[in-house]
C-alpha atoms as a PDB file:
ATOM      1  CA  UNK A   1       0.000   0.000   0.000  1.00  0.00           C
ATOM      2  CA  UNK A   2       1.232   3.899   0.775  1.00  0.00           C
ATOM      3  CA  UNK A   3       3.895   4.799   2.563  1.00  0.00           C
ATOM      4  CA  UNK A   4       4.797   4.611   5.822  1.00  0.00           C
ATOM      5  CA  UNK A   5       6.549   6.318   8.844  1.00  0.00           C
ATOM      6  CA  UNK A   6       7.329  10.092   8.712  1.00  0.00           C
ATOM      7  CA  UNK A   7       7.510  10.621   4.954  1.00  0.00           C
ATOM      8  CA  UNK A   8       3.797   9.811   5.079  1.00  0.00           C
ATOM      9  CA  UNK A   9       1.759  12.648   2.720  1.00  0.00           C
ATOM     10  CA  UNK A  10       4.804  14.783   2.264  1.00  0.00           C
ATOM     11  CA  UNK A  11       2.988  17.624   0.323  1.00  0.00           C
ATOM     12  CA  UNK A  12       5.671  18.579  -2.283  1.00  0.00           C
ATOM     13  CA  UNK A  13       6.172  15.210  -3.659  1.00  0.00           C
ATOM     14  CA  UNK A  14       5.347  16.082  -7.315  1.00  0.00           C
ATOM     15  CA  UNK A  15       5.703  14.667 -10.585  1.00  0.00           C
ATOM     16  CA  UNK A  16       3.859  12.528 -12.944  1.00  0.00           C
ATOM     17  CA  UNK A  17       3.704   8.557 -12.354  1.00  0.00           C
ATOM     18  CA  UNK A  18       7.067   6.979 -13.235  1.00  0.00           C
ATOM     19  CA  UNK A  19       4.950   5.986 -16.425  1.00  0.00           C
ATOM     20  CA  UNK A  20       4.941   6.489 -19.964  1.00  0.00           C
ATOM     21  CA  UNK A  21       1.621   7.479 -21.294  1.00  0.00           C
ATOM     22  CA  UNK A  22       1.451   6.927 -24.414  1.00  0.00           C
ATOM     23  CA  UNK A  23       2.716   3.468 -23.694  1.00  0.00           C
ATOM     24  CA  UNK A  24      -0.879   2.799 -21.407  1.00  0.00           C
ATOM     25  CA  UNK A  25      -2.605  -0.532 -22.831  1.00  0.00           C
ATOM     26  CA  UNK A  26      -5.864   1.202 -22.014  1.00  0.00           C
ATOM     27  CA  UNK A  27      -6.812   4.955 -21.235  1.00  0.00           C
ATOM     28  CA  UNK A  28     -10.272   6.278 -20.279  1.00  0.00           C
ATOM     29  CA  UNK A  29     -11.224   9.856 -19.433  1.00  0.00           C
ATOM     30  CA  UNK A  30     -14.389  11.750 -18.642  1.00  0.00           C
ATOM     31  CA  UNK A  31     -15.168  15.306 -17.585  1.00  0.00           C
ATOM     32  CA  UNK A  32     -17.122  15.985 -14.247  1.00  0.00           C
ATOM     33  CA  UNK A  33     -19.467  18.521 -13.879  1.00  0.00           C
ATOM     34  CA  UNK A  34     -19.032  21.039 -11.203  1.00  0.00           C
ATOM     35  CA  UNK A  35     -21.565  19.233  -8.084  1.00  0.00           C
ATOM     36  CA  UNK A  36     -20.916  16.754  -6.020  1.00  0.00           C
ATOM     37  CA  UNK A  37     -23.155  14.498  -7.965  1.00  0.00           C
ATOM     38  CA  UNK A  38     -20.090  13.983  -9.914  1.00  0.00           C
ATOM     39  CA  UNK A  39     -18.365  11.821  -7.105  1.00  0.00           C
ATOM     40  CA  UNK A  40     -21.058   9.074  -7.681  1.00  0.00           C
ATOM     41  CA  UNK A  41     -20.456   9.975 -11.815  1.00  0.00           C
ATOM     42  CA  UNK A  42     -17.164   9.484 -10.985  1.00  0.00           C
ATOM     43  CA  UNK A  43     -17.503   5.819  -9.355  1.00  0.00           C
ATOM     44  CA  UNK A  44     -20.100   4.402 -11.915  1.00  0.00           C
ATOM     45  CA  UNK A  45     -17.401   5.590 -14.576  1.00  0.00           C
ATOM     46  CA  UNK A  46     -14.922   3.846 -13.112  1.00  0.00           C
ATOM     47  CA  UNK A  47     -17.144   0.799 -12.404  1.00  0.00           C
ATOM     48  CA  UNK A  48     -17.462   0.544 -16.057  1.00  0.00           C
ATOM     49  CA  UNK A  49     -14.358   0.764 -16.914  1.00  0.00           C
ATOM     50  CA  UNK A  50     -12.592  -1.770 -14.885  1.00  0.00           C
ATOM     51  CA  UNK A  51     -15.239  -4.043 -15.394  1.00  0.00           C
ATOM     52  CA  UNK A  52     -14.320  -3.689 -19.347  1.00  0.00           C
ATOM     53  CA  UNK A  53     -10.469  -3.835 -18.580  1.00  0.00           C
ATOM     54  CA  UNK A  54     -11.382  -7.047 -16.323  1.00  0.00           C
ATOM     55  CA  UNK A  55      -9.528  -5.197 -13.414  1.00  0.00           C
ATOM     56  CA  UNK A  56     -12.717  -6.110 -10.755  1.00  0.00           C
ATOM     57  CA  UNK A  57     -10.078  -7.106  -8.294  1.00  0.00           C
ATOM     58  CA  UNK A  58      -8.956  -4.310  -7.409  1.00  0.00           C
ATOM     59  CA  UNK A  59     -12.641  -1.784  -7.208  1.00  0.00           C
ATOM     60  CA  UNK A  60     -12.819  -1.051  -4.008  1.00  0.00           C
ATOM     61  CA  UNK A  61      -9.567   0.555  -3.600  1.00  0.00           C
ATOM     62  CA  UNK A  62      -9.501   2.204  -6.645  1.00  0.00           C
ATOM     63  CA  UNK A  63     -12.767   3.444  -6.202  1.00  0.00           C
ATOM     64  CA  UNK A  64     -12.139   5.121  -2.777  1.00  0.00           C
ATOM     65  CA  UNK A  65      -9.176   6.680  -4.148  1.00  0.00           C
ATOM     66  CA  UNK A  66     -10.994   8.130  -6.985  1.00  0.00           C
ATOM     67  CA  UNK A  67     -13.985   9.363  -4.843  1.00  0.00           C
ATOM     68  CA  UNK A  68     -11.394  10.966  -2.664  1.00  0.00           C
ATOM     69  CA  UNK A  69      -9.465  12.812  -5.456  1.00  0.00           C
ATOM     70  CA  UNK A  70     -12.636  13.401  -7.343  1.00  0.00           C
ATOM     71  CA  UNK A  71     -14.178  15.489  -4.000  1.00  0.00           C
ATOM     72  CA  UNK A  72     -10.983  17.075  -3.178  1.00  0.00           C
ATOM     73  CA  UNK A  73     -10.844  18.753  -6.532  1.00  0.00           C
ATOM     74  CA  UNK A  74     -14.772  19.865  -6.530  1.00  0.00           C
ATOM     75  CA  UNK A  75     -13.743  21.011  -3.117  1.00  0.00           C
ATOM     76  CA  UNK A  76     -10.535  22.687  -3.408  1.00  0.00           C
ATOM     77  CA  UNK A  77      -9.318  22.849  -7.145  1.00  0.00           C
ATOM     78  CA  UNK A  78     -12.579  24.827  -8.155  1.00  0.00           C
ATOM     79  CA  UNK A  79     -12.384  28.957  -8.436  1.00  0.00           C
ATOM     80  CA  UNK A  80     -14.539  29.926  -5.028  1.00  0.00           C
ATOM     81  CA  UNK A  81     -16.850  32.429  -7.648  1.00  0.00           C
ATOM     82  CA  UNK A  82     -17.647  28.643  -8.857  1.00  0.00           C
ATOM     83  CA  UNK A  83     -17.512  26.226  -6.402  1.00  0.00           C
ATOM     84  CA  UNK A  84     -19.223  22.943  -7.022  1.00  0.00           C
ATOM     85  CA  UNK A  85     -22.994  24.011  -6.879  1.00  0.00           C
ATOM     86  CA  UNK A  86     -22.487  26.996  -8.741  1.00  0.00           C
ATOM     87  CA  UNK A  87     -25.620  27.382 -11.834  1.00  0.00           C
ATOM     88  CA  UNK A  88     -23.035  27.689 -14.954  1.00  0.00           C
ATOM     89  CA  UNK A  89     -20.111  25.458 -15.739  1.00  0.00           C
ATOM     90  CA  UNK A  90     -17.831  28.204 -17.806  1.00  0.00           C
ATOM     91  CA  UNK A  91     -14.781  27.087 -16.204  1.00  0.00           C
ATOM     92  CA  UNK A  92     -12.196  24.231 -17.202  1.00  0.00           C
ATOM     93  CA  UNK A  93     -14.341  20.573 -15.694  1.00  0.00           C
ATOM     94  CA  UNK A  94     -12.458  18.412 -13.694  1.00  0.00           C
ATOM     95  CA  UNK A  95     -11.722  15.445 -15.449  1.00  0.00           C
ATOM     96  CA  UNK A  96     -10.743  12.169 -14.274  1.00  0.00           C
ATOM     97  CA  UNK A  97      -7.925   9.969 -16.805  1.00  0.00           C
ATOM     98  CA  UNK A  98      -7.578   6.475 -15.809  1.00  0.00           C
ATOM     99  CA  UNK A  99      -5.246   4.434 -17.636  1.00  0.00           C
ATOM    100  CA  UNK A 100      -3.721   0.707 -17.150  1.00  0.00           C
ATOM    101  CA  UNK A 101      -0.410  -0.669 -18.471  1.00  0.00           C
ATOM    102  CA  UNK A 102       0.268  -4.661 -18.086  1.00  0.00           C
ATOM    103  CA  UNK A 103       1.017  -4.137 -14.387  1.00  0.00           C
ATOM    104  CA  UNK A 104      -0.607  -1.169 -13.127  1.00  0.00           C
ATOM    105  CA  UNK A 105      -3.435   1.380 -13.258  1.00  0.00           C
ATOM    106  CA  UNK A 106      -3.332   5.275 -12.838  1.00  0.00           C
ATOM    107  CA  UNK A 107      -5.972   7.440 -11.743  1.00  0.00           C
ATOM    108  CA  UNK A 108      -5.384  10.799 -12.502  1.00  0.00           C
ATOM    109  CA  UNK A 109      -7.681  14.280 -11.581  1.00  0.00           C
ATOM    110  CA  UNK A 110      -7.512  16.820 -13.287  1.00  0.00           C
ATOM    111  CA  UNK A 111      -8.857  20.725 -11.525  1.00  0.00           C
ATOM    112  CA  UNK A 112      -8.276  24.407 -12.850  1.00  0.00           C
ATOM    113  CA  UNK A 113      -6.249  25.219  -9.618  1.00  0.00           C
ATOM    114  CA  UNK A 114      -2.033  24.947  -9.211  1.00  0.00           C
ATOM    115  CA  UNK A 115      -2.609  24.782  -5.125  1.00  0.00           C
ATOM    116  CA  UNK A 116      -0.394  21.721  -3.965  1.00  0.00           C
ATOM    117  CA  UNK A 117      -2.688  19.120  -2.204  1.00  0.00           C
ATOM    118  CA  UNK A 118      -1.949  19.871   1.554  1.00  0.00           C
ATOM    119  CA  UNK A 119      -2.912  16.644   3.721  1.00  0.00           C
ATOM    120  CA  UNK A 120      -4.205  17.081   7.176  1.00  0.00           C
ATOM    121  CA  UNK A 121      -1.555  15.933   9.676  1.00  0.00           C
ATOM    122  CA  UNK A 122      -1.631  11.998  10.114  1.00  0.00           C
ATOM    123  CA  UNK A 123      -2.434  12.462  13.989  1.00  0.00           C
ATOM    124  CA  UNK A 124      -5.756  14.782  13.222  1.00  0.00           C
ATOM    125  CA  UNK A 125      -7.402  11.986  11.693  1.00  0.00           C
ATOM    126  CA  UNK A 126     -10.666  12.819  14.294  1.00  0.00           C
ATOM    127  CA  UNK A 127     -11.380  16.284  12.633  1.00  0.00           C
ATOM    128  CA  UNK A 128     -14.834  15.823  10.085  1.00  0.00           C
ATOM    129  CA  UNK A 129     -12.981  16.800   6.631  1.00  0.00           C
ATOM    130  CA  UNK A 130      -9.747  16.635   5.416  1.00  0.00           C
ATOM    131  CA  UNK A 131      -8.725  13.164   5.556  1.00  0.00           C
ATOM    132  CA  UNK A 132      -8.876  12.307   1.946  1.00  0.00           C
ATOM    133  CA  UNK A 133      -5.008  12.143   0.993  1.00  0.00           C
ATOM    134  CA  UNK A 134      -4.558  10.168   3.746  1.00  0.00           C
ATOM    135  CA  UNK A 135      -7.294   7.468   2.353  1.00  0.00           C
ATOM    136  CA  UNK A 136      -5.357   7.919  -1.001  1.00  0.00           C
ATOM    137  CA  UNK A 137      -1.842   7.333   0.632  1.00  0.00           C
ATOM    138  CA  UNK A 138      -3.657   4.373   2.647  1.00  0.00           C
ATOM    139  CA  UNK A 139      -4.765   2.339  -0.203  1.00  0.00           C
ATOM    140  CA  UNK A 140      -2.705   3.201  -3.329  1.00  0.00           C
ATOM    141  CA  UNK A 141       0.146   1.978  -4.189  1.00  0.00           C
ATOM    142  CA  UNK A 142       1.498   5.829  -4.468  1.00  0.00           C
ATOM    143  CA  UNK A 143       0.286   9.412  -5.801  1.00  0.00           C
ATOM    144  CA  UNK A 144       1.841  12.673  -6.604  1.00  0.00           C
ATOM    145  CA  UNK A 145       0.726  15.498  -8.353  1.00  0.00           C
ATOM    146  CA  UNK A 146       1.736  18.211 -10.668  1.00  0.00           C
ATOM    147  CA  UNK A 147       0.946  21.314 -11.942  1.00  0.00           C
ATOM    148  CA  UNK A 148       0.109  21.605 -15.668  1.00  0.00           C
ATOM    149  CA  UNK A 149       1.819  24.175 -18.360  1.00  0.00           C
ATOM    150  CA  UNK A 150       0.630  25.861 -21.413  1.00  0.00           C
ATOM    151  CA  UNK A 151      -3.693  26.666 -22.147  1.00  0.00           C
ATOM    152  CA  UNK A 152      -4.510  23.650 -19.452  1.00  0.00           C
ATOM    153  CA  UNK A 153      -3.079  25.072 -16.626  1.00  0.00           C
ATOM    154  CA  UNK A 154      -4.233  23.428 -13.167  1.00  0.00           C
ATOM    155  CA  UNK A 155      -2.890  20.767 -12.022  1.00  0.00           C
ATOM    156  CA  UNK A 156      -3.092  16.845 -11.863  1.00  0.00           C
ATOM    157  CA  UNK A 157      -3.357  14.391  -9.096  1.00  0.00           C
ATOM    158  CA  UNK A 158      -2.891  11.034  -9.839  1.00  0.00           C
ATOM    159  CA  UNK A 159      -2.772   7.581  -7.734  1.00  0.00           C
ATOM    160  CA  UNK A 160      -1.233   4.469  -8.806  1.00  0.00           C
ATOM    161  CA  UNK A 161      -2.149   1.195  -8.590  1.00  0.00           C
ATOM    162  CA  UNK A 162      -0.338  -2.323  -8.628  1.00  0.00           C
ATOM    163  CA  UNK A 163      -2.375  -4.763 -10.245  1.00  0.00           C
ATOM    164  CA  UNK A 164      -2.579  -8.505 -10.332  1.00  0.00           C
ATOM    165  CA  UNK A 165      -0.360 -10.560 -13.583  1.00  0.00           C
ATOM    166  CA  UNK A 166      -1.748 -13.937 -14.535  1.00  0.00           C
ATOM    167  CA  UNK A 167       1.004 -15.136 -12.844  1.00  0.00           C
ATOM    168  CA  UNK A 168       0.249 -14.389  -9.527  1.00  0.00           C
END
């Protein structure tokens, strides 16, 4: 699972997946409208499209992580003029990528903000919000995120995933 000990969440731990993209076996993406509707959006999409990349073994995990990083970016990656309940979606969506290689799956959120996700500290797990990245650290294999350059701008939050070989 995450990691351990006192590197646990460390907030500036950036950078894409140690992946190659364009090498992904299978890639899905969808956008999310701004409402938290789009959590459960969020699930059934990626209910689907394990179920089609025959990657059911792993769900549950993945689909906590996602519903975490799906909420955090409604939450905290949205302009506050916008937020997610606002009437008109003229902003960038969130979108949420998920793409598998032979070995492993990445979940990645896209949100118009460049904020760094800050974790709440390990030891205020009692507080009523805020515990998200440490859910994502908990059950993924690892995460990271980075900012985006160029028109996109925002940033992307992604989660990784070891999955099972026929082998195993």
């Amino acid at each position: 699972m995450g990691t351990n000990g006192s590197t646990m969440l460390e907030p500036l731990r950036q950078g894409p997946p140690p992946l190659d993209p364009a090498a992904a076996s299978n890639a899905a993406s969808c956008a999310l409208p701004a409402r938290f509707e789009a959590v459960r959006e969020a699930r059934q999409f990626t209910r689907r499209t394990l179920d089609q990349w025959d990657v059911g073994d792993r769900f549950d995990d993945i689909c906590l992580v996602v519903s975490e990083l799906v909420t955090n970016a409604l939450r905290h990656g949205l302009p506050t003029d916008v937020g997610p309940h606002a009437a008109g979606e003229q902003h960038p969506p969130v979108r949420l990528h998920l793409m598998r290689w032979a070995e492993r799956l990445v979940c990645a959120v896209r949100d118009p903000s460049r904020d760094c996700p800050l974790p709440r500290e390990a030891d205020d797990f009692s507080a009523e919000s805020g515990r998200g990245l440490l859910l994502v650290d908990s059950f993924a294999d690892g995460w990271g995120w980075h900012p985006l350059a160029g028109s996109l701008g925002g940033k992307v939050v992604w989660a990784l995933f070891r999955l099972r070989t026929a082998a195993e």
